[in-house]
N, C-alpha and C. Protein backbone atom coordinates (compact mmCIF):
# COMPACT_ATOMS: atom_id res chain seq x y z
N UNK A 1 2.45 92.25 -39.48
CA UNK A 1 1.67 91.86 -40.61
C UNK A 1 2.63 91.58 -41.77
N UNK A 2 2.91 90.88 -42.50
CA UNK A 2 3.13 90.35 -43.36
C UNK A 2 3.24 90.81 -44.94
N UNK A 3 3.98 91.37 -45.83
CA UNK A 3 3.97 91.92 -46.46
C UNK A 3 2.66 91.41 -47.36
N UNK A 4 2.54 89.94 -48.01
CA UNK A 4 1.44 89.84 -48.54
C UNK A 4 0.31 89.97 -48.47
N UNK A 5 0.10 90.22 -46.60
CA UNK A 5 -1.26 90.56 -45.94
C UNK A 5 -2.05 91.85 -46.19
N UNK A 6 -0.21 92.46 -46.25
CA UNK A 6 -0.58 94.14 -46.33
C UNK A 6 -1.03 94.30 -48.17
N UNK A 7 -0.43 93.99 -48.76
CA UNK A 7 -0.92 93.94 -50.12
C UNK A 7 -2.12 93.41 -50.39
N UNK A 8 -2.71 92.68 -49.54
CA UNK A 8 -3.90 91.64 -50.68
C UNK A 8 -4.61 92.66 -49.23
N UNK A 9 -4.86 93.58 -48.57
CA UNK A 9 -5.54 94.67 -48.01
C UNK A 9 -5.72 95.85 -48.65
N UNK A 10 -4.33 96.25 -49.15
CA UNK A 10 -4.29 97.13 -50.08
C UNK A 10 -5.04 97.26 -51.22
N UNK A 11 -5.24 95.90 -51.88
CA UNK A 11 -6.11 95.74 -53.16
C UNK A 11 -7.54 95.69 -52.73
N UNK A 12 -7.79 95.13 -51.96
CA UNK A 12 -9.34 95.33 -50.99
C UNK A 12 -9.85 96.48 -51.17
N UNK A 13 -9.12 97.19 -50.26
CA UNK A 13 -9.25 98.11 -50.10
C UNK A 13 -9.50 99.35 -51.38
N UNK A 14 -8.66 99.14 -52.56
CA UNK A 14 -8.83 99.43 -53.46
C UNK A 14 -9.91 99.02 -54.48
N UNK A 15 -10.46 98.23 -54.30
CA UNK A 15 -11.35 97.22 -55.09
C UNK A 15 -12.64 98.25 -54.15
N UNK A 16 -12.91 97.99 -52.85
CA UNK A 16 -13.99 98.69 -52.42
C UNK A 16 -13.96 100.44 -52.79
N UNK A 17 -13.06 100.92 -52.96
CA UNK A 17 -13.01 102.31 -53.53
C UNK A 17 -13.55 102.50 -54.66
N UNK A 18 -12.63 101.67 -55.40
CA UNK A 18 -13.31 101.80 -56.80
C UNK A 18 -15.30 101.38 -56.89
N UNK A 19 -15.77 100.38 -55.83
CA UNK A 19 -17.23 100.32 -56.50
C UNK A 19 -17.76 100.99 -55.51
N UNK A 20 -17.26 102.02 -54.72
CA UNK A 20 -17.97 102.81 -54.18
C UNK A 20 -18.06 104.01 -55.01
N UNK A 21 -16.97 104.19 -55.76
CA UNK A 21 -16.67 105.42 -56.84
C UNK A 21 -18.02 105.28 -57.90
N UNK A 22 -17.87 104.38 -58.12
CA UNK A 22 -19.12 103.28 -59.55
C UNK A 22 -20.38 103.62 -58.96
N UNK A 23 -20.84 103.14 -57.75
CA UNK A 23 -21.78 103.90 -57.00
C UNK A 23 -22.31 105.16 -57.08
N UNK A 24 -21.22 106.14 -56.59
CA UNK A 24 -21.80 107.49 -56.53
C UNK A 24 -21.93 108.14 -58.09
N UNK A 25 -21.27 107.63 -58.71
CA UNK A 25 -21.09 107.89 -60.37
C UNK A 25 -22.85 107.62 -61.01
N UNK A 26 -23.06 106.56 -60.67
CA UNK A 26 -24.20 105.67 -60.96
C UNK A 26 -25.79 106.65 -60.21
N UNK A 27 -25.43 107.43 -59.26
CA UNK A 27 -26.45 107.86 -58.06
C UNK A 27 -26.22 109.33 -58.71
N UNK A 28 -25.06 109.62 -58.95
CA UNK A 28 -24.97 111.80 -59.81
C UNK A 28 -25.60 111.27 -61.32
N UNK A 29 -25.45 109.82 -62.11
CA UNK A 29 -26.26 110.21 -63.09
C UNK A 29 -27.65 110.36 -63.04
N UNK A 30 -28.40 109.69 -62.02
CA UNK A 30 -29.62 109.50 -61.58
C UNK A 30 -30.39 110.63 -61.62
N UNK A 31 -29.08 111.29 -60.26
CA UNK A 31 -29.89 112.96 -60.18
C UNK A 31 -29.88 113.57 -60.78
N UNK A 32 -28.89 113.39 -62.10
CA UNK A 32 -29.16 114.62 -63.00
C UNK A 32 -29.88 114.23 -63.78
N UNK A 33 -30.41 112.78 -64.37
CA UNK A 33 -31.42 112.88 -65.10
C UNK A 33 -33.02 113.72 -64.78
N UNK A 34 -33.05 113.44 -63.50
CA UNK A 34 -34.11 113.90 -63.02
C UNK A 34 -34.09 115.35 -62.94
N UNK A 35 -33.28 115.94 -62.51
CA UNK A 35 -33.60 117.42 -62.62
C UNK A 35 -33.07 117.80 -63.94
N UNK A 36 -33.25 117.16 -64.83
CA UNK A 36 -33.65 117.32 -66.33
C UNK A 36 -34.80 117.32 -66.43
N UNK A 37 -35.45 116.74 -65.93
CA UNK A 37 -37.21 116.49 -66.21
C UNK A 37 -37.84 117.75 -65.18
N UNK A 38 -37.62 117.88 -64.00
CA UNK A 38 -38.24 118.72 -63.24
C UNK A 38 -38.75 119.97 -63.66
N UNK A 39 -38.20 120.77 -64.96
CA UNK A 39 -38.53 121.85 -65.48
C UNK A 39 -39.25 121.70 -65.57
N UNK A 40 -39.71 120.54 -66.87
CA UNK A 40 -41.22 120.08 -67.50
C UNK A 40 -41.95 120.23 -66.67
N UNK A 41 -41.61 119.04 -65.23
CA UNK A 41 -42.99 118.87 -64.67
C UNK A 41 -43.49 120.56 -64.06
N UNK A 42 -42.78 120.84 -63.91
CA UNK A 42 -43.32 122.23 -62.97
C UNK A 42 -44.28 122.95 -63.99
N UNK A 43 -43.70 123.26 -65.19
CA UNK A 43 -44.67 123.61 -66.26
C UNK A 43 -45.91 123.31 -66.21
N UNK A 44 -45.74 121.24 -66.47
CA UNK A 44 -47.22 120.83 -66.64
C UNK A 44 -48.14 121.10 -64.98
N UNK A 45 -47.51 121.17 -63.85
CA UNK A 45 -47.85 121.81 -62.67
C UNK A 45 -49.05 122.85 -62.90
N UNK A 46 -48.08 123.54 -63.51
CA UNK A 46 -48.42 125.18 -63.61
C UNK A 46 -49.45 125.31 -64.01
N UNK A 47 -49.49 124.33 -65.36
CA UNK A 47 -50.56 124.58 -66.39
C UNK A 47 -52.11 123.91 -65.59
N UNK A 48 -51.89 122.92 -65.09
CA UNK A 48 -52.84 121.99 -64.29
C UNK A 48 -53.40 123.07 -62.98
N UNK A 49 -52.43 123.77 -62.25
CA UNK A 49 -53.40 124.51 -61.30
C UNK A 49 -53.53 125.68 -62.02
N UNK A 50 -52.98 126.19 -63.00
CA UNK A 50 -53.74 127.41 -63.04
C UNK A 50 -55.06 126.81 -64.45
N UNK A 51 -55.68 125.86 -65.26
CA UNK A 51 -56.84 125.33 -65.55
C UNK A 51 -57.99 125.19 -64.54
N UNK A 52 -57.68 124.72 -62.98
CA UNK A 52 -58.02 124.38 -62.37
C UNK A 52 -59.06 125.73 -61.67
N UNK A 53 -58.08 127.02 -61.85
CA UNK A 53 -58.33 128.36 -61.34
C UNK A 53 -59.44 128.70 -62.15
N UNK A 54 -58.89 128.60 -63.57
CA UNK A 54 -59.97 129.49 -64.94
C UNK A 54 -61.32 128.39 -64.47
N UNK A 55 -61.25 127.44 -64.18
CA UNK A 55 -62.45 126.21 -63.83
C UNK A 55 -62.93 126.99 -62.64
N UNK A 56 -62.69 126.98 -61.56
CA UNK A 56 -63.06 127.54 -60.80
C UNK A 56 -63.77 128.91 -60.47
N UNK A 57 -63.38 129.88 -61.24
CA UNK A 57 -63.70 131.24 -61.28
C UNK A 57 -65.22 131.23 -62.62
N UNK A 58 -65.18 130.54 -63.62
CA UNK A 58 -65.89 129.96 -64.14
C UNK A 58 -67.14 130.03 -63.80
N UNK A 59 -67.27 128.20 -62.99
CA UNK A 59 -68.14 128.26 -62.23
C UNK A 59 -68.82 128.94 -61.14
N UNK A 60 -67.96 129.62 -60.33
CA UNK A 60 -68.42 130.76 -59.48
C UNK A 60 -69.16 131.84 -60.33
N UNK A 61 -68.67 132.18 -61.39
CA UNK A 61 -69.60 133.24 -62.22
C UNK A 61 -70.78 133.08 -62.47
N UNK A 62 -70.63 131.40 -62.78
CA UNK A 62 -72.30 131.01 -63.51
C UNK A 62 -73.32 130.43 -62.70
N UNK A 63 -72.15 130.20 -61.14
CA UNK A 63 -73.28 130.20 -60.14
C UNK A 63 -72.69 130.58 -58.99
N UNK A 64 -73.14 131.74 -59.10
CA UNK A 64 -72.62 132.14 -57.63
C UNK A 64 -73.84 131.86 -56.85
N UNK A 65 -74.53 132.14 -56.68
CA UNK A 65 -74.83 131.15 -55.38
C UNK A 65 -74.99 129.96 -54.75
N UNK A 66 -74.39 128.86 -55.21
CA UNK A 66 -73.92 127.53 -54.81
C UNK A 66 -72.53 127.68 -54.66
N UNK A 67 -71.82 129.44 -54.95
CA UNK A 67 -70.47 129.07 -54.41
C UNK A 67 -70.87 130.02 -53.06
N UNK A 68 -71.85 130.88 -52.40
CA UNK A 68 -71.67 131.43 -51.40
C UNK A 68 -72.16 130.42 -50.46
N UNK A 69 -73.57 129.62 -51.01
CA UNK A 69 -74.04 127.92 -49.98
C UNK A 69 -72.69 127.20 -49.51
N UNK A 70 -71.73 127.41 -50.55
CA UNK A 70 -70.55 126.05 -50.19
C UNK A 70 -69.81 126.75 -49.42
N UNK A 71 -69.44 127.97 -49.41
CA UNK A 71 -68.59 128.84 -48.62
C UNK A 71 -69.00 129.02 -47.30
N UNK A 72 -70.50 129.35 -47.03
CA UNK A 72 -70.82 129.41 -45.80
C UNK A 72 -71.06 128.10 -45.02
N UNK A 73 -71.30 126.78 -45.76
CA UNK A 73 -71.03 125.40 -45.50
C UNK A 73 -69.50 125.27 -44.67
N UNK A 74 -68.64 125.58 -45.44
CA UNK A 74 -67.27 125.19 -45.45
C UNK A 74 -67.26 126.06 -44.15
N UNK A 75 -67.38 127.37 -44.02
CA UNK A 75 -67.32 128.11 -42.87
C UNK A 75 -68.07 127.63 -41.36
N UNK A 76 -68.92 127.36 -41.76
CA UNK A 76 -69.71 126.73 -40.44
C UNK A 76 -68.61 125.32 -39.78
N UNK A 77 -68.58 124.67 -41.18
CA UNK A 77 -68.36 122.80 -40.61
C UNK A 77 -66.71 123.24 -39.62
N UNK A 78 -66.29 124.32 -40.52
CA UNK A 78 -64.57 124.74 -40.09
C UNK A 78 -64.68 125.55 -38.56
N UNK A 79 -65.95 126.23 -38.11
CA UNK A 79 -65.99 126.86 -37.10
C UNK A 79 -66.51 125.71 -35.73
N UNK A 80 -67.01 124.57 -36.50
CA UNK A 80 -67.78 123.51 -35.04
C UNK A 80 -66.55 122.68 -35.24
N UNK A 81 -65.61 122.53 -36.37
CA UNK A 81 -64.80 122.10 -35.74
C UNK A 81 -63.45 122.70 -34.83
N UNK A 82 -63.33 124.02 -35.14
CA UNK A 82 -62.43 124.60 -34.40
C UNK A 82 -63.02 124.62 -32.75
N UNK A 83 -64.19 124.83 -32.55
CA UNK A 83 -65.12 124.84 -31.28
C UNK A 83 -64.34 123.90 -30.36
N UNK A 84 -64.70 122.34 -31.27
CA UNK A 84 -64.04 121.40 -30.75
C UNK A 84 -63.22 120.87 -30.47
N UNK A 85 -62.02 121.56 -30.95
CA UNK A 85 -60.45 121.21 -31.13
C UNK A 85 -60.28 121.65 -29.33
């Protein structure tokens, strides 16, 4: 091979390093933006199922018996389908 062959490989070669470097540079800022945000969301998570709970317990208070109809509903439909599995 040819000394100029080997050089203008060398720079190739170097040229693809470098925008693979630019790449992963480009892909670690990404991820860290994001698990910048992930705190938040887990928060607003948090806050969303546990509203969801105080909603729930709620309504069971003020009617419990359309939550024991739905329970024994849910229990039946879950037992003809286990039957059938």
């Amino acid at each position: 091979m040819t000394h100029k062959r080997l050089a203008h490989k060398e720079e190739h070669a170097m040229t693809l390093k470098s925008e693979l470097a630019g790449h992963v540079a480009g892909l670690v800022d990404q991820i860290e933006q994001r698990a910048e945000t992930l705190p938040a969301q887990a928060r607003d998570a948090q806050k969303t199922v546990s509203a969801w709970g105080t909603r729930a317990r709620k309504f069971a208070q003020r009617n419990p018996g359309t939550v024991l109809i739905g329970a024994f509903a849910i229990g039946f439909v879950l037992a003809k389908a286990a039957r059938h599995a």
